[in-house]
C-alpha atoms as a PDB file:
ATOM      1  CA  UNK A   1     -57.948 -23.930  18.645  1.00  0.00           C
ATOM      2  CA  UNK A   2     -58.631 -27.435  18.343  1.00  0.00           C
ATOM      3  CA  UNK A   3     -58.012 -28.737  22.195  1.00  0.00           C
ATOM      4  CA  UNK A   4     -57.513 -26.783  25.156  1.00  0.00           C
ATOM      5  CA  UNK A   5     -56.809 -27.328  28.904  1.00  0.00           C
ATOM      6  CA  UNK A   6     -57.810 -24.661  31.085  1.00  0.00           C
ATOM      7  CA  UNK A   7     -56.212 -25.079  34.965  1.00  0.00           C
ATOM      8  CA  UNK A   8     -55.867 -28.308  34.752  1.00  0.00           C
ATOM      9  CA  UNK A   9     -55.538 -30.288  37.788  1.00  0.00           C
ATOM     10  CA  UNK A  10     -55.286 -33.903  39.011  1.00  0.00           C
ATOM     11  CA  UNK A  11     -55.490 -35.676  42.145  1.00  0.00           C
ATOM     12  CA  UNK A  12     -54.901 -38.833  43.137  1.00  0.00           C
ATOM     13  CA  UNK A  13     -56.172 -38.869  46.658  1.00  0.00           C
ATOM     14  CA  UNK A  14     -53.984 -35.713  49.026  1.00  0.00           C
ATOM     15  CA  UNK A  15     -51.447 -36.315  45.947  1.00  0.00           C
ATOM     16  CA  UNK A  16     -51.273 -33.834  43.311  1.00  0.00           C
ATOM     17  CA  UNK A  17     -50.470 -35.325  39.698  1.00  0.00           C
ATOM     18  CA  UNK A  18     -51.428 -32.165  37.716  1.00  0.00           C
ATOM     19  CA  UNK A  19     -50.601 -28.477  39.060  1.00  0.00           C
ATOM     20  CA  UNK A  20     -52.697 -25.614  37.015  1.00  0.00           C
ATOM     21  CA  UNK A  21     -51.507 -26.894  33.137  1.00  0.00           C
ATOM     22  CA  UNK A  22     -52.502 -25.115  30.684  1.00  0.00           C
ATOM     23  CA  UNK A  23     -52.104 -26.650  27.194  1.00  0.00           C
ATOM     24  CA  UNK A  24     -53.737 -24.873  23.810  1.00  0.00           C
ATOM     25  CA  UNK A  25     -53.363 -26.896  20.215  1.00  0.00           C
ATOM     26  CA  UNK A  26     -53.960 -25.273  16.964  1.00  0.00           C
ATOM     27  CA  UNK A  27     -55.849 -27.273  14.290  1.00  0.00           C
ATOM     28  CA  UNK A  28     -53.395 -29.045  12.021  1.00  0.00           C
ATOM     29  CA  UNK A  29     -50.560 -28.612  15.231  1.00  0.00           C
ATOM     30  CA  UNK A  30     -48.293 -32.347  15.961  1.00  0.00           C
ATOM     31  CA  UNK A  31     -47.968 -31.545  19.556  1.00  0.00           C
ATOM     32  CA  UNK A  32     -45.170 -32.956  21.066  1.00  0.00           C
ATOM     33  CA  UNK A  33     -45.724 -33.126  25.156  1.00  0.00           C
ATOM     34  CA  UNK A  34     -42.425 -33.686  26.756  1.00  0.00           C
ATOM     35  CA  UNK A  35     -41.506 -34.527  30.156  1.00  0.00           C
ATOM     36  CA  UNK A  36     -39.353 -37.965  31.907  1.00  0.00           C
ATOM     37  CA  UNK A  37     -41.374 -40.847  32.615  1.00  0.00           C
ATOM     38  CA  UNK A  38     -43.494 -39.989  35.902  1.00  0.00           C
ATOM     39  CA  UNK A  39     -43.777 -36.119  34.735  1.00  0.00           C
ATOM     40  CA  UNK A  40     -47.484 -35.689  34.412  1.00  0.00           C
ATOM     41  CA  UNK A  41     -47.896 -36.716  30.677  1.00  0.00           C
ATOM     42  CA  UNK A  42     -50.396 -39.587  30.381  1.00  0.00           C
ATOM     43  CA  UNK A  43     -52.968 -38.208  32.967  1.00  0.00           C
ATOM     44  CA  UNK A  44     -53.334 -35.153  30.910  1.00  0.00           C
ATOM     45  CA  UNK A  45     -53.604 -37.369  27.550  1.00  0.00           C
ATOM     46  CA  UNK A  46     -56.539 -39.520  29.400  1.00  0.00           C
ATOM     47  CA  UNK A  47     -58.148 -36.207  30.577  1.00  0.00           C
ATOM     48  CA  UNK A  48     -58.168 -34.788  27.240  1.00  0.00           C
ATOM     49  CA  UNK A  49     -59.936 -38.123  25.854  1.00  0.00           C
ATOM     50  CA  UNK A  50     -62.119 -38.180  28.211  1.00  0.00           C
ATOM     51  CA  UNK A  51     -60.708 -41.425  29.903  1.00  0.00           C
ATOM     52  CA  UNK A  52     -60.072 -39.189  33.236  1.00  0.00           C
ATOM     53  CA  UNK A  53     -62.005 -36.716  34.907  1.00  0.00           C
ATOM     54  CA  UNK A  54     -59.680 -33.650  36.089  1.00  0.00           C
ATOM     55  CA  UNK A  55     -60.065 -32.675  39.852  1.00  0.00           C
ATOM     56  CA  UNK A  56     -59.904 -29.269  39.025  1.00  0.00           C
ATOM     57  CA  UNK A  57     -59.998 -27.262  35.435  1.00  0.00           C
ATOM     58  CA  UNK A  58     -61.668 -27.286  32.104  1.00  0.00           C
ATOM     59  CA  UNK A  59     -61.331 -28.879  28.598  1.00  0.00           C
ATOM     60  CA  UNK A  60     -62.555 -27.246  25.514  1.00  0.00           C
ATOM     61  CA  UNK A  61     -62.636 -28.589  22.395  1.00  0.00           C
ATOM     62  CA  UNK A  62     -62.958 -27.318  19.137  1.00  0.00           C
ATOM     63  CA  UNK A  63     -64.229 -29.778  17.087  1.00  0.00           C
ATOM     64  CA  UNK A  64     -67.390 -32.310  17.119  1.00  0.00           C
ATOM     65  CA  UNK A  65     -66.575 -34.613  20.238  1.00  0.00           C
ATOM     66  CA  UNK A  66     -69.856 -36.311  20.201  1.00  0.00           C
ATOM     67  CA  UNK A  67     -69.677 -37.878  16.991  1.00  0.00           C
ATOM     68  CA  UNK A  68     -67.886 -41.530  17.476  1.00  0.00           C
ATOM     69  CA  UNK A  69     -64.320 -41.697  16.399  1.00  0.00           C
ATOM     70  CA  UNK A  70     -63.603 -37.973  16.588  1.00  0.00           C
ATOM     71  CA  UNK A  71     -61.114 -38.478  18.694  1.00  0.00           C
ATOM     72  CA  UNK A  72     -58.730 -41.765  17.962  1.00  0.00           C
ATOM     73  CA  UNK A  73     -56.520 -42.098  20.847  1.00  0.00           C
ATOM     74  CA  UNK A  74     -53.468 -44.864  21.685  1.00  0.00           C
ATOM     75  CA  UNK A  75     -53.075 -44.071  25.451  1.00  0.00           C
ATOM     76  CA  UNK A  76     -50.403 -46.325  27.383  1.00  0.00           C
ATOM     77  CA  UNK A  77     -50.549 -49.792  25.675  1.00  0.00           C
ATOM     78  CA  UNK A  78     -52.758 -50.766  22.556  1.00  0.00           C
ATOM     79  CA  UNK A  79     -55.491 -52.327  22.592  1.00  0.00           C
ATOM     80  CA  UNK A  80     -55.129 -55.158  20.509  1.00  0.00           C
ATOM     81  CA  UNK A  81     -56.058 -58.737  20.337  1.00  0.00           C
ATOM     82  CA  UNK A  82     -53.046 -60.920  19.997  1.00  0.00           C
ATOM     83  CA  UNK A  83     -54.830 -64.010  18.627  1.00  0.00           C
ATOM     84  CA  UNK A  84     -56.520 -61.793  15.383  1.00  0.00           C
ATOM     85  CA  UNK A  85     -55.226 -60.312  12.253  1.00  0.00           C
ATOM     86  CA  UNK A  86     -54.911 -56.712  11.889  1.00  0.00           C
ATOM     87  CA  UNK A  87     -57.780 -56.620   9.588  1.00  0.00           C
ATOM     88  CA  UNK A  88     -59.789 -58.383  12.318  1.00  0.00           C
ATOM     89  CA  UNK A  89     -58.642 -55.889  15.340  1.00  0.00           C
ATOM     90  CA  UNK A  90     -59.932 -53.125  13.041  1.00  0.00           C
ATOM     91  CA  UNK A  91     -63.135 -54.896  12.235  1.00  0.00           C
ATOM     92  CA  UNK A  92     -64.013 -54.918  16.157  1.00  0.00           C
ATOM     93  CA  UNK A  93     -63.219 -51.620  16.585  1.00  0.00           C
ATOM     94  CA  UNK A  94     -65.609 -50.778  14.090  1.00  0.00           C
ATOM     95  CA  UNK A  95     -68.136 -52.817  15.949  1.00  0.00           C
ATOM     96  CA  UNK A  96     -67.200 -50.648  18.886  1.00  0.00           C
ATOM     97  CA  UNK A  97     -68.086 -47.533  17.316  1.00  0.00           C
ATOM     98  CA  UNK A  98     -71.117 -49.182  15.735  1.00  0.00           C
ATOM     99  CA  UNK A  99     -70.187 -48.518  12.397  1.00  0.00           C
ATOM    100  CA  UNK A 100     -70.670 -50.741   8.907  1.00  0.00           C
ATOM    101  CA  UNK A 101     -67.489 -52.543   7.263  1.00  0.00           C
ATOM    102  CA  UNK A 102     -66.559 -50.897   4.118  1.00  0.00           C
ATOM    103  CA  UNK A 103     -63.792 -49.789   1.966  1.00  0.00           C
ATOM    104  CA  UNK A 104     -62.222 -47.640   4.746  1.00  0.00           C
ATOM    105  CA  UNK A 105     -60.715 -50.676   6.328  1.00  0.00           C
ATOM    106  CA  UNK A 106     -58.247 -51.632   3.683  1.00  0.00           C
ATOM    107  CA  UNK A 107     -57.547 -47.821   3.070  1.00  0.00           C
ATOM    108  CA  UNK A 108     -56.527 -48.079   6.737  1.00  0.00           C
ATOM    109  CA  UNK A 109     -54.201 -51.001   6.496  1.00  0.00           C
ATOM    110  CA  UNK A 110     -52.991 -49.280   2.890  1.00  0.00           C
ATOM    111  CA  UNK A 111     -51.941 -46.416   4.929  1.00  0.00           C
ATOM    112  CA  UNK A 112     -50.243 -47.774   8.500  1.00  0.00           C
ATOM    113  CA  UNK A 113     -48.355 -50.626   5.956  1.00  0.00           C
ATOM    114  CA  UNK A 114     -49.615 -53.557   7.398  1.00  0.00           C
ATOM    115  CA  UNK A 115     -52.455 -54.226   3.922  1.00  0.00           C
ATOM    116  CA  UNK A 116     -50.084 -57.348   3.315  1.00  0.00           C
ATOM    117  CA  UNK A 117     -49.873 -58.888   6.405  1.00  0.00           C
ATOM    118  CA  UNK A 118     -53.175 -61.292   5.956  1.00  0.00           C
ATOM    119  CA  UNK A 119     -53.784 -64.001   8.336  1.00  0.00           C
ATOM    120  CA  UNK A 120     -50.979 -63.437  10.351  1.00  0.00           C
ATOM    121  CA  UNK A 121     -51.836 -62.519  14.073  1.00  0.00           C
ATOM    122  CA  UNK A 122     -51.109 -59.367  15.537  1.00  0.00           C
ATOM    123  CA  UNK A 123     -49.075 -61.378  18.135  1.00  0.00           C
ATOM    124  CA  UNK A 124     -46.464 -62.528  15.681  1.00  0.00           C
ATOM    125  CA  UNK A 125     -46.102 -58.816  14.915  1.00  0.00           C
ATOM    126  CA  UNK A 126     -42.840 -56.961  15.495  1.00  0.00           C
ATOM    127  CA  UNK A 127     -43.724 -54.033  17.791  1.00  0.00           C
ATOM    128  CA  UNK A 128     -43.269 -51.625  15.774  1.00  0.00           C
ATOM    129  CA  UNK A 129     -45.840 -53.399  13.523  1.00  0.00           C
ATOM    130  CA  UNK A 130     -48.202 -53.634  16.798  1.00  0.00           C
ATOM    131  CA  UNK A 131     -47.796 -49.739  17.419  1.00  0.00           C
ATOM    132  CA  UNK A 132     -48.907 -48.850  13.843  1.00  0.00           C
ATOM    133  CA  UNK A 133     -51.788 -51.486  14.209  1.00  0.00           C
ATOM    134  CA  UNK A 134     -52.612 -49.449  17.769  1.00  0.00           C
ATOM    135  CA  UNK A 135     -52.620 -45.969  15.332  1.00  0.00           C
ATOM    136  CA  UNK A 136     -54.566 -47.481  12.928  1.00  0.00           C
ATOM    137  CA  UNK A 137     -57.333 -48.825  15.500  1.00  0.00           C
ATOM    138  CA  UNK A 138     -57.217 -45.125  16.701  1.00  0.00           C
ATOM    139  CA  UNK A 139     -57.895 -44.045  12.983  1.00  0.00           C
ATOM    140  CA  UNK A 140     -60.866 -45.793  12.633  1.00  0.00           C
ATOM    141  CA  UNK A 141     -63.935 -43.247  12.303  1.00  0.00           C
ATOM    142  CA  UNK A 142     -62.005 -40.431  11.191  1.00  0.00           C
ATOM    143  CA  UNK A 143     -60.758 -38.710  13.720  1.00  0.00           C
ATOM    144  CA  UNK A 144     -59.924 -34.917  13.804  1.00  0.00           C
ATOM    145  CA  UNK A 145     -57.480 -35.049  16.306  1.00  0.00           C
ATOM    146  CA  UNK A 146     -55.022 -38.135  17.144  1.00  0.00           C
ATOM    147  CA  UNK A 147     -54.101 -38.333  20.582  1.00  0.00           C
ATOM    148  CA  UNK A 148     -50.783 -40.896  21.096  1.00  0.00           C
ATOM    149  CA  UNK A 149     -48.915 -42.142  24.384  1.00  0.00           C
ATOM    150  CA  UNK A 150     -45.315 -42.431  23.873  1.00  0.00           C
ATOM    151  CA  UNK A 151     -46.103 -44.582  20.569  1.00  0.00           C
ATOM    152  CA  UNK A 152     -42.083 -44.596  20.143  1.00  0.00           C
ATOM    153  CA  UNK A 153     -41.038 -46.286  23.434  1.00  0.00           C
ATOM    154  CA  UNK A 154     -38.983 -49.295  23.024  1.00  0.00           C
ATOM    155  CA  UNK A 155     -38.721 -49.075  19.176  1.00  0.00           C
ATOM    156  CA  UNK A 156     -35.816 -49.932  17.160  1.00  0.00           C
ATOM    157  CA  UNK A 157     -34.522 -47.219  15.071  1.00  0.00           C
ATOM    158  CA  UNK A 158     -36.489 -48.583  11.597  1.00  0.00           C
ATOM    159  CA  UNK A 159     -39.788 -48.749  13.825  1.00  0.00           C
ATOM    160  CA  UNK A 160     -39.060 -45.396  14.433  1.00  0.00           C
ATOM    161  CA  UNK A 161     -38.876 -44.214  11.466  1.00  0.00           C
ATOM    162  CA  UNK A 162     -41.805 -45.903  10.419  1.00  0.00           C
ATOM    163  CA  UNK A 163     -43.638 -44.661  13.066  1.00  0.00           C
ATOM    164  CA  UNK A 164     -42.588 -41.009  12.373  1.00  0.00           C
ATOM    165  CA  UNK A 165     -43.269 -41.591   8.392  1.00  0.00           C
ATOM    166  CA  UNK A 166     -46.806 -42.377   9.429  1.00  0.00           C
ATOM    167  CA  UNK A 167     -47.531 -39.671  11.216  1.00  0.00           C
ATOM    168  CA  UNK A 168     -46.429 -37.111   9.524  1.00  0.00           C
ATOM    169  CA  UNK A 169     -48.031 -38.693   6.448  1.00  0.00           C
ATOM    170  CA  UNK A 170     -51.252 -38.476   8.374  1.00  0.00           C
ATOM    171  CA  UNK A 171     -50.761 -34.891   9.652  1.00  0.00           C
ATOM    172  CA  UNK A 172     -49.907 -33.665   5.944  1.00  0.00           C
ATOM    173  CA  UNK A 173     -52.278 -35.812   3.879  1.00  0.00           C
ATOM    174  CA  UNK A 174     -55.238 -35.933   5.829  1.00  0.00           C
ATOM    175  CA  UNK A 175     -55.165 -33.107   7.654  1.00  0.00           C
ATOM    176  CA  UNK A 176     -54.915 -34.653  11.525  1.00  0.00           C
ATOM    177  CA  UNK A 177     -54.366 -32.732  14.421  1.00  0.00           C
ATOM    178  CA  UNK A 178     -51.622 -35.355  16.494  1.00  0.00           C
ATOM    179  CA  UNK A 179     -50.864 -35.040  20.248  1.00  0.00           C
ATOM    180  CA  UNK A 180     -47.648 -36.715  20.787  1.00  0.00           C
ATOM    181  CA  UNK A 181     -45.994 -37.534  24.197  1.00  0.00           C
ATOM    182  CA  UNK A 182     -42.326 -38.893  24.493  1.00  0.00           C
ATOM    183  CA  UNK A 183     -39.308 -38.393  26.973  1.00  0.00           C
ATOM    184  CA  UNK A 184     -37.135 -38.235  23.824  1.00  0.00           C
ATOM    185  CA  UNK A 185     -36.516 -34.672  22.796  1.00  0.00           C
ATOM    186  CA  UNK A 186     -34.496 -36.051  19.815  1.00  0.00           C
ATOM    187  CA  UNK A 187     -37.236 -37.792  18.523  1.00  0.00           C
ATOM    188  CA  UNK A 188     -39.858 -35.519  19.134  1.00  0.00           C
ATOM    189  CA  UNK A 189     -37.677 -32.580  17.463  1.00  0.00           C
ATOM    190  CA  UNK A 190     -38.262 -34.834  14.009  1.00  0.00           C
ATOM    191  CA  UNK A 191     -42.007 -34.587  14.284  1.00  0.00           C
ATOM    192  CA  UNK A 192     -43.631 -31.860  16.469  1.00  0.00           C
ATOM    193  CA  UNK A 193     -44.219 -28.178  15.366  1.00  0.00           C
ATOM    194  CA  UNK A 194     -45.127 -27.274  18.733  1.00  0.00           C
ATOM    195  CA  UNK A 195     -44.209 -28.260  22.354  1.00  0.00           C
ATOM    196  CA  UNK A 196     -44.953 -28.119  25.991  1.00  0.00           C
ATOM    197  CA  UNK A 197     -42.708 -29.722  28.470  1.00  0.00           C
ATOM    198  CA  UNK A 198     -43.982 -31.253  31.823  1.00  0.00           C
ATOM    199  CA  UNK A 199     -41.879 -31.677  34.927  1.00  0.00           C
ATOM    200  CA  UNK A 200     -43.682 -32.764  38.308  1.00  0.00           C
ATOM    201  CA  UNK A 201     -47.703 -32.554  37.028  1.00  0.00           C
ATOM    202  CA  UNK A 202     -46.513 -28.761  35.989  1.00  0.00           C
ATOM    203  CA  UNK A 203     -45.967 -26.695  32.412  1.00  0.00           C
ATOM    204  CA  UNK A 204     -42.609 -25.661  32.260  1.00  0.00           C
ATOM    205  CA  UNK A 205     -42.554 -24.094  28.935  1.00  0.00           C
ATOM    206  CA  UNK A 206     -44.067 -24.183  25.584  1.00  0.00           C
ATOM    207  CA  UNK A 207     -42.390 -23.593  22.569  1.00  0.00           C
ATOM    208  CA  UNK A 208     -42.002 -23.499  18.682  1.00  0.00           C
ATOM    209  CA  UNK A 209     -40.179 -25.980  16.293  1.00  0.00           C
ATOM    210  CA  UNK A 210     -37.689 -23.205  15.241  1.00  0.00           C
ATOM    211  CA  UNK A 211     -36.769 -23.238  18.978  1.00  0.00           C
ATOM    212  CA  UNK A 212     -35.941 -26.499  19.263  1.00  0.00           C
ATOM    213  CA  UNK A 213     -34.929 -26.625  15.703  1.00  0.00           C
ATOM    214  CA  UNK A 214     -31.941 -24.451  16.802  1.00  0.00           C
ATOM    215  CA  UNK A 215     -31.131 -25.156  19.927  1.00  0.00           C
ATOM    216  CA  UNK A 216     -28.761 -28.338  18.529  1.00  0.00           C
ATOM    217  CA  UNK A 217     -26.447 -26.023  16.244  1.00  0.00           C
ATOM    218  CA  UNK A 218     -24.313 -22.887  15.697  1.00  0.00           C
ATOM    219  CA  UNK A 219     -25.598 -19.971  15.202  1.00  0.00           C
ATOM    220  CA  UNK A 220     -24.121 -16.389  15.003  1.00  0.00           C
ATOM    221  CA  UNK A 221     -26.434 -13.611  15.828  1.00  0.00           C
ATOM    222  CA  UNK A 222     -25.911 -10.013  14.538  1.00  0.00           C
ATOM    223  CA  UNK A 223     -27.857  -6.697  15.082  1.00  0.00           C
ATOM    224  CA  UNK A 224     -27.282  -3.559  12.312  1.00  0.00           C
ATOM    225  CA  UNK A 225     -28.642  -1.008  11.050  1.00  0.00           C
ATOM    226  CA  UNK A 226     -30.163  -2.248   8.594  1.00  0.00           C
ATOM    227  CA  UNK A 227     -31.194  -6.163   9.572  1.00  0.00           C
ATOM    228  CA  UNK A 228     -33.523  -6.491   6.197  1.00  0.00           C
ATOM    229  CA  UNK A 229     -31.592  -5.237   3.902  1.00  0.00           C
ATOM    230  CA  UNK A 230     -27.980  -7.084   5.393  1.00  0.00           C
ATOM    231  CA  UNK A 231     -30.200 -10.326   5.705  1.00  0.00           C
ATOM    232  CA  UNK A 232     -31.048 -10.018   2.241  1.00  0.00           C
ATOM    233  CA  UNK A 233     -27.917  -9.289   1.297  1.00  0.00           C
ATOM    234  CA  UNK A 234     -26.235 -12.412   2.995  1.00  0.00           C
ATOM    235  CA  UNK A 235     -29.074 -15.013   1.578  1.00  0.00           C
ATOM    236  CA  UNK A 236     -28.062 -13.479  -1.803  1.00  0.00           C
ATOM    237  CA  UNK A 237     -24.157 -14.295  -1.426  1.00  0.00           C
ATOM    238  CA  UNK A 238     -25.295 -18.033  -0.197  1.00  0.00           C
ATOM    239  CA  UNK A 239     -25.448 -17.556   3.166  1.00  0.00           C
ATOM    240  CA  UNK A 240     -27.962 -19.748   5.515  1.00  0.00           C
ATOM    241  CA  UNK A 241     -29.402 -16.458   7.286  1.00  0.00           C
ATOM    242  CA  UNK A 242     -32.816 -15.536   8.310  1.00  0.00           C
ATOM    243  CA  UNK A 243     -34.419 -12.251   9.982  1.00  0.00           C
ATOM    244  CA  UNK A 244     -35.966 -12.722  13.728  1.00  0.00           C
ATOM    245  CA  UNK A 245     -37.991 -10.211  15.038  1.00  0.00           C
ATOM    246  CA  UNK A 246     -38.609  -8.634  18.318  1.00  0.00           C
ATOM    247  CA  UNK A 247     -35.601  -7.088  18.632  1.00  0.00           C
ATOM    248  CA  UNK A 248     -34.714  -6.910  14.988  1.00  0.00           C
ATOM    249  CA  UNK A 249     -31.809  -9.416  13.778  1.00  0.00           C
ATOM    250  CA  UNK A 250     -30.405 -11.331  11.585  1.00  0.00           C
ATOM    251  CA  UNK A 251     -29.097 -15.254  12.435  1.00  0.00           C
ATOM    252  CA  UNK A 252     -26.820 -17.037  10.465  1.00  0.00           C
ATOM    253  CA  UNK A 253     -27.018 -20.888  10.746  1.00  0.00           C
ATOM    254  CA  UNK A 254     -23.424 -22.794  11.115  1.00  0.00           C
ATOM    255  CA  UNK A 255     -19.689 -21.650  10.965  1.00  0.00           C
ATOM    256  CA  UNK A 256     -19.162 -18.769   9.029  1.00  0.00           C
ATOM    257  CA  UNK A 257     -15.612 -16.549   8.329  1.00  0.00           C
ATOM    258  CA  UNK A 258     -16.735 -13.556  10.239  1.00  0.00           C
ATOM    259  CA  UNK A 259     -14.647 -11.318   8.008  1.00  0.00           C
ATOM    260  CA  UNK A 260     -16.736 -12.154   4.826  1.00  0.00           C
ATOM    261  CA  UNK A 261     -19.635 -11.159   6.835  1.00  0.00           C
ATOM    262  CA  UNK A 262     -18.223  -8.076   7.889  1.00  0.00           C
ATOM    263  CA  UNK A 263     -17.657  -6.991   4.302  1.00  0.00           C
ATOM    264  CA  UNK A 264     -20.869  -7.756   3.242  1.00  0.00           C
ATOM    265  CA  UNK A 265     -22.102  -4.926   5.530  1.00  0.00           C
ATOM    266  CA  UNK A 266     -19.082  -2.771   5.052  1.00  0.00           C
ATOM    267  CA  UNK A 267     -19.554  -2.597   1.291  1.00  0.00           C
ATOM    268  CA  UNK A 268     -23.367  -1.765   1.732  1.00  0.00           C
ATOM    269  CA  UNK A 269     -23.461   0.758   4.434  1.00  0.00           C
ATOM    270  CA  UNK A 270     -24.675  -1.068   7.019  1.00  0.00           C
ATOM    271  CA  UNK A 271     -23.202  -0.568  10.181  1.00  0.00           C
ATOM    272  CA  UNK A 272     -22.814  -4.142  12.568  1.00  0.00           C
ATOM    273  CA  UNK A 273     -23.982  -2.818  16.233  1.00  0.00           C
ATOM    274  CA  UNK A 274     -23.538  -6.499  17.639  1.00  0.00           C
ATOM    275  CA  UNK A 275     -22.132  -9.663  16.890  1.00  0.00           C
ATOM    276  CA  UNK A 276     -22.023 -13.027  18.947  1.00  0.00           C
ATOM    277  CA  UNK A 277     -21.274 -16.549  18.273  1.00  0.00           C
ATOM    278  CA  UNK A 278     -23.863 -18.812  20.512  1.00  0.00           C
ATOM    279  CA  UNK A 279     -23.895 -22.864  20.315  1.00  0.00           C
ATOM    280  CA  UNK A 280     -26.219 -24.671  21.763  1.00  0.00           C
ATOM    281  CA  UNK A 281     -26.692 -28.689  22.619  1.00  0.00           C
ATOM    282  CA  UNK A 282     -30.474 -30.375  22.338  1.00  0.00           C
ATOM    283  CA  UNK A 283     -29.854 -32.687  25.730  1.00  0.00           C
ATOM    284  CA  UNK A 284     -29.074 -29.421  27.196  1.00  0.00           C
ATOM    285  CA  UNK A 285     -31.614 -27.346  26.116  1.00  0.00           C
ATOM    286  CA  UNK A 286     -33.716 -30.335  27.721  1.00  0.00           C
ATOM    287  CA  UNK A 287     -32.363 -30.069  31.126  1.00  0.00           C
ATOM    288  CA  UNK A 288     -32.495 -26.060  31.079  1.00  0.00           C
ATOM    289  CA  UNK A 289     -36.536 -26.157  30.371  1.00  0.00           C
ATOM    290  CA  UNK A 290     -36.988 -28.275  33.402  1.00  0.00           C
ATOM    291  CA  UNK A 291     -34.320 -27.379  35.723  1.00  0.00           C
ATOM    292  CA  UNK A 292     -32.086 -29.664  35.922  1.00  0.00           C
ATOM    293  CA  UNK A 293     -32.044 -33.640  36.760  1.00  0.00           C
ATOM    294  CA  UNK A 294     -33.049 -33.252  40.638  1.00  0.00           C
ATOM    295  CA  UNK A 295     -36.730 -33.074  41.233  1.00  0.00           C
ATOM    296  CA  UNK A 296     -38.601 -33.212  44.721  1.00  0.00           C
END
């Protein structure tokens, strides 16, 4: 555990923004926090950066909070002074933190792409060129855990992938824990390896990356006798199959002849108990985490 929210709750006078979330992140986890605009999501990103003080709950953390620039955080709009370079925007959040120039500066514009933009001021900059200049503030002081406020929104489809490079280079390279909100499932499902979705200040559901990697495709589920030894089997003749546990089975990914199949078990011994077809859309599984489009 590297961040966790304990009955979390938020008020904003008799209002209720947050209802009892509870949210735990692994170390090394991209979170992805999904929910429509007006869900819940950025009060519970600036109570877990300490921007917001919960009504009702507790954050833990596990990781050295004290020290300055443990947590870099992008929350709602960046921070960023239009007239400066990006050089310069970094240099004053290093002043913020009370730390010395040095070589970490151009490692940070090295790695968020913008080490050849020179003179040029951050308000000339594309926005998907001011986003990676608002991650790369948050980098400064080496943060364990990243925490980032719909850093997608409004982004063209090369800022997004430029956006998405970045972060997962950051996750794999150095190691950075990344809290992620969006409204885009599609997106998100690129990125996260774990999510929680948030309708009306509430946690509907969290979930893995092999749910939602899934949930867009067909699969055909089977239980047998024998699900190790068939899913082995089927791997070994070139089929895209896996074993799930919990009840035993074995999933085959995309549109298979169901008679090859069959003969694959038939000519080992194993007897197929069940067999069903299920295909799934990722805008639906959306709408069936939070119930639907209609909301109090």
């Amino acid at each position: 555990m590297i961040l966790k929210a304990t009955g979390l709750c938020k008020n904003y006078g008799t209002k209720p923004i947050l209802k009892d979330v509870n949210i735990t992140i692994n170390k090394g986890d991209i979170y992805g926090l999904v929910g429509r605009n007006g869900a819940g999501k950025t009060t519970i990103m600036r109570i877990m950066t300490g921007l917001q003080v919960p009504t009702k709950g507790n954050i833990e953390y596990g990781y050295e909070r004290k020290r300055l620039g443990s947590t870099g955080a992008l929350v709602e709009l960046p921070s960023i002074y239009a007239n400066k370079s990006a050089e310069e925007n970094i240099k004053f959040q290093y002043l913020n933190l009370g730390l010395k120039f040095d070589d970490s500066i151009k490692e940070i514009l090295k790695l968020v792409g913008l080490d050849n933009t020179g003179n040029k001021k951050a308000g000339k900059f594309s926005l998907g060129m001011r986003q990676r200049l608002g991650i790369a503030i948050a980098m400064v002081g080496d943060p364990e855990v990243l925490v980032l406020d719909e850093p997608i929104n409004g982004l063209d489809p090369q800022g997004i992938i430029e956006v998405r490079d970045l972060l997962l280079k950051l996750n794999r390279e150095k190691g950075i824990t990344i809290l992620i909100s969006s409204h885009i499932l599609s997106e998100l499902s690129k990125l996260a390896t774990r999510f929680g979705f948030i309708e009306d200040g509430r946690m509907i559901r969290e979930c893995t990356a092999y749910d939602i990697e899934h949930a867009g495709e067909k699969l055909m589920i089977i239980k047998s006798s024998n699900p190790q030894e068939y899913n082995a089997l089927l791997n070994a003749n070139g089929f895209k199959s896996e074993l799930i546990s919990n009840p035993d089975k074995v999933t085959i990914h995309g549109e298979v002849d169901i008679i090859d199949i069959a003969m694959i078990a038939k000519n080992a011994g194993i007897k197929i108990t069940d067999l069903r077809t299920v295909e799934t859309d990722l805008e639906e599984f959306y709408v069936d985490v939070v119930g639907g489009m209609n909301h109090d």
